[in-house]
C-alpha atoms as a PDB file:
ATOM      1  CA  UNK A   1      22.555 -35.232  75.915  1.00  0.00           C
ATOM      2  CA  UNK A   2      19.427 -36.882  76.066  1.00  0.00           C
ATOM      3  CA  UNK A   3      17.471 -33.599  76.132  1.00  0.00           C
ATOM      4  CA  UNK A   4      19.034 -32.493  73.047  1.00  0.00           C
ATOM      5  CA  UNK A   5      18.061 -36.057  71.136  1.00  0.00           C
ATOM      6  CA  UNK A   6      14.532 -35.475  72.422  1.00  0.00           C
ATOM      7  CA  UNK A   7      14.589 -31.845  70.780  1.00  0.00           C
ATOM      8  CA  UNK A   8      15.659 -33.156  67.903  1.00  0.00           C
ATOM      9  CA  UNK A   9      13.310 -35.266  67.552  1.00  0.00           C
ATOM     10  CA  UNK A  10      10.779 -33.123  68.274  1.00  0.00           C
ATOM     11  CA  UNK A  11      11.322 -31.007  65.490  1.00  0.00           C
ATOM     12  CA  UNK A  12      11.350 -33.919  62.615  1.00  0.00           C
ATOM     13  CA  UNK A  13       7.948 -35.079  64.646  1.00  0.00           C
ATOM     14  CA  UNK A  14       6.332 -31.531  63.778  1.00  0.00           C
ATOM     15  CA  UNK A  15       7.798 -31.665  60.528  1.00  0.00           C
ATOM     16  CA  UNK A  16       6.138 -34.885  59.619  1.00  0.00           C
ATOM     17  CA  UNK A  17       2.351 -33.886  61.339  1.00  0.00           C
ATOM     18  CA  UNK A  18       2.098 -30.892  59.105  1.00  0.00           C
ATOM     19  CA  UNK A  19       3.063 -32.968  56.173  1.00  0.00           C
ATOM     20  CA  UNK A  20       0.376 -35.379  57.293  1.00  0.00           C
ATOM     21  CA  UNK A  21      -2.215 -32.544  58.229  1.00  0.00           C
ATOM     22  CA  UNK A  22      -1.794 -30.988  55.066  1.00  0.00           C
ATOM     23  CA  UNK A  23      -2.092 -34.425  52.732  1.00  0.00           C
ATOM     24  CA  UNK A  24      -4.419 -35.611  54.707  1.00  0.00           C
ATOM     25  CA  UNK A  25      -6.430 -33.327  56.831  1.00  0.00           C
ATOM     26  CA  UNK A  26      -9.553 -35.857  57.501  1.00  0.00           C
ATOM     27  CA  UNK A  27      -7.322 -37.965  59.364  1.00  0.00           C
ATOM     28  CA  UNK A  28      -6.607 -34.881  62.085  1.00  0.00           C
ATOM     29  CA  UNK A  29     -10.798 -34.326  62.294  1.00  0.00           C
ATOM     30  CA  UNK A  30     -12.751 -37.122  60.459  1.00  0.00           C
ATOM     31  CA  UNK A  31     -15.400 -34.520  61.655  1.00  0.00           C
ATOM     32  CA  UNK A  32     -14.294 -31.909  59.542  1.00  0.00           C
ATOM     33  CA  UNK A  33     -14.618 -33.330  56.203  1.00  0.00           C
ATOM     34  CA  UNK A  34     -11.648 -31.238  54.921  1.00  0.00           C
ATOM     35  CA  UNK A  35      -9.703 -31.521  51.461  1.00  0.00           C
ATOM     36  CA  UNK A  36      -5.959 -31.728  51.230  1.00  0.00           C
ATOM     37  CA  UNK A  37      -4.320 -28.080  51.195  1.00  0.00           C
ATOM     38  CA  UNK A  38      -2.349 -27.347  47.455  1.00  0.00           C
ATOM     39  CA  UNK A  39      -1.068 -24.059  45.825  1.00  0.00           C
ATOM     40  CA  UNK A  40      -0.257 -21.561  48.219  1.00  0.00           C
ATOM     41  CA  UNK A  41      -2.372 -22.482  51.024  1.00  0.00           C
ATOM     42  CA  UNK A  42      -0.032 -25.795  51.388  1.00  0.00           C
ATOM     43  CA  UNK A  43       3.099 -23.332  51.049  1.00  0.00           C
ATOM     44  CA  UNK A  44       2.016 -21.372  53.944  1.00  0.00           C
ATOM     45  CA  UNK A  45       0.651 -24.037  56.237  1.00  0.00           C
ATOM     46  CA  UNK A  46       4.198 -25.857  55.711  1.00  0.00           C
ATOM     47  CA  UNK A  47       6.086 -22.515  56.559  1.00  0.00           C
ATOM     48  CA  UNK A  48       4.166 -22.032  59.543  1.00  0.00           C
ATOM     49  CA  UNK A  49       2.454 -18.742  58.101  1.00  0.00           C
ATOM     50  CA  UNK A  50      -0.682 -19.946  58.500  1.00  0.00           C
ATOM     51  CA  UNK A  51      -2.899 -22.383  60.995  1.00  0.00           C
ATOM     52  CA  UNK A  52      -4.860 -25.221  59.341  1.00  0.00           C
ATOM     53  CA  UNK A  53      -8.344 -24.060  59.422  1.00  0.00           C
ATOM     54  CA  UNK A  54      -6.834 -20.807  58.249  1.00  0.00           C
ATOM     55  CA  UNK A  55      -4.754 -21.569  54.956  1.00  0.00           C
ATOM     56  CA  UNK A  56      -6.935 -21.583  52.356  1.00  0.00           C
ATOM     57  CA  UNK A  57      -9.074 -18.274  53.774  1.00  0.00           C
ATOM     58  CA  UNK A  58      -5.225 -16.509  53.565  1.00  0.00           C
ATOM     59  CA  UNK A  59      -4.478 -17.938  50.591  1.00  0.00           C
ATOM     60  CA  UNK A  60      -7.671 -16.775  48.900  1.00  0.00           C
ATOM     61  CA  UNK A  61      -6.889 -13.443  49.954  1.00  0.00           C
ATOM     62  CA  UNK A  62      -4.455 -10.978  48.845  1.00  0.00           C
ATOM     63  CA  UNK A  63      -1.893 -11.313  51.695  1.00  0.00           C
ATOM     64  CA  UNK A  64      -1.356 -15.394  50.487  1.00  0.00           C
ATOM     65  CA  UNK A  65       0.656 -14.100  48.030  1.00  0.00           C
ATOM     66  CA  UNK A  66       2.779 -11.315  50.064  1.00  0.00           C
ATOM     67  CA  UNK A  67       3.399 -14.670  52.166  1.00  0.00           C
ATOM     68  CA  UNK A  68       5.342 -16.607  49.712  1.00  0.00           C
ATOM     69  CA  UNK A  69       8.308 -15.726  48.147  1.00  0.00           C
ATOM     70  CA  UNK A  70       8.001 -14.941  43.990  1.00  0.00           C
ATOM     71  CA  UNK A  71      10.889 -16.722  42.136  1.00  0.00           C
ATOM     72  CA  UNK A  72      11.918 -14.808  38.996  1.00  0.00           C
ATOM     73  CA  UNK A  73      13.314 -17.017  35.865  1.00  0.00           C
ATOM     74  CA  UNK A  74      15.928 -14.456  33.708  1.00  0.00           C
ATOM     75  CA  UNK A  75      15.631 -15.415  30.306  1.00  0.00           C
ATOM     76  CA  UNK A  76      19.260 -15.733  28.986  1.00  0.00           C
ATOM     77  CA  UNK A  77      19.590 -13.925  25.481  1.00  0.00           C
ATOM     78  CA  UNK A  78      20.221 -15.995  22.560  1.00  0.00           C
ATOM     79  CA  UNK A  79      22.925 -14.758  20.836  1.00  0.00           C
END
């Protein structure tokens, strides 16, 4: 049981360092001097599409976008 408490937690852990890595990047590397991710790059850093360093390079390019998932809005008709 214990292992499966420990796996769980694992997972919320990994959750939360991405979160952090991707608000705050200078905390990972003070070295680095890097900005927080946002847009797209952030999207596929979260999903796990994407490494850190690499986000904003992917992003940039064309296949950022066949990354993410495009929401379409339908318009109802007025009547």
């Amino acid at each position: 049981m214990a292992t499966v408490l420990q796996e769980i937690n694992k997972i919320f852990q990994s959750q939360k360092d991405r979160l952090r890595n991707a608000d705050e990047p200078h905390m990972m590397r003070p070295k680095n001097k890097r900005k927080p991710l946002k847009g797209v790059a952030r999207l596929l850093y979260l999903e796990g599409k994407a490494k850190l360093s690499k986000a904003e390079a992917v992003a940039n390019s064309g296949l950022g976008l066949a990354f993410t998932k495009v929401t379409m809005q339908l318009e109802k008709k007025k009547e």
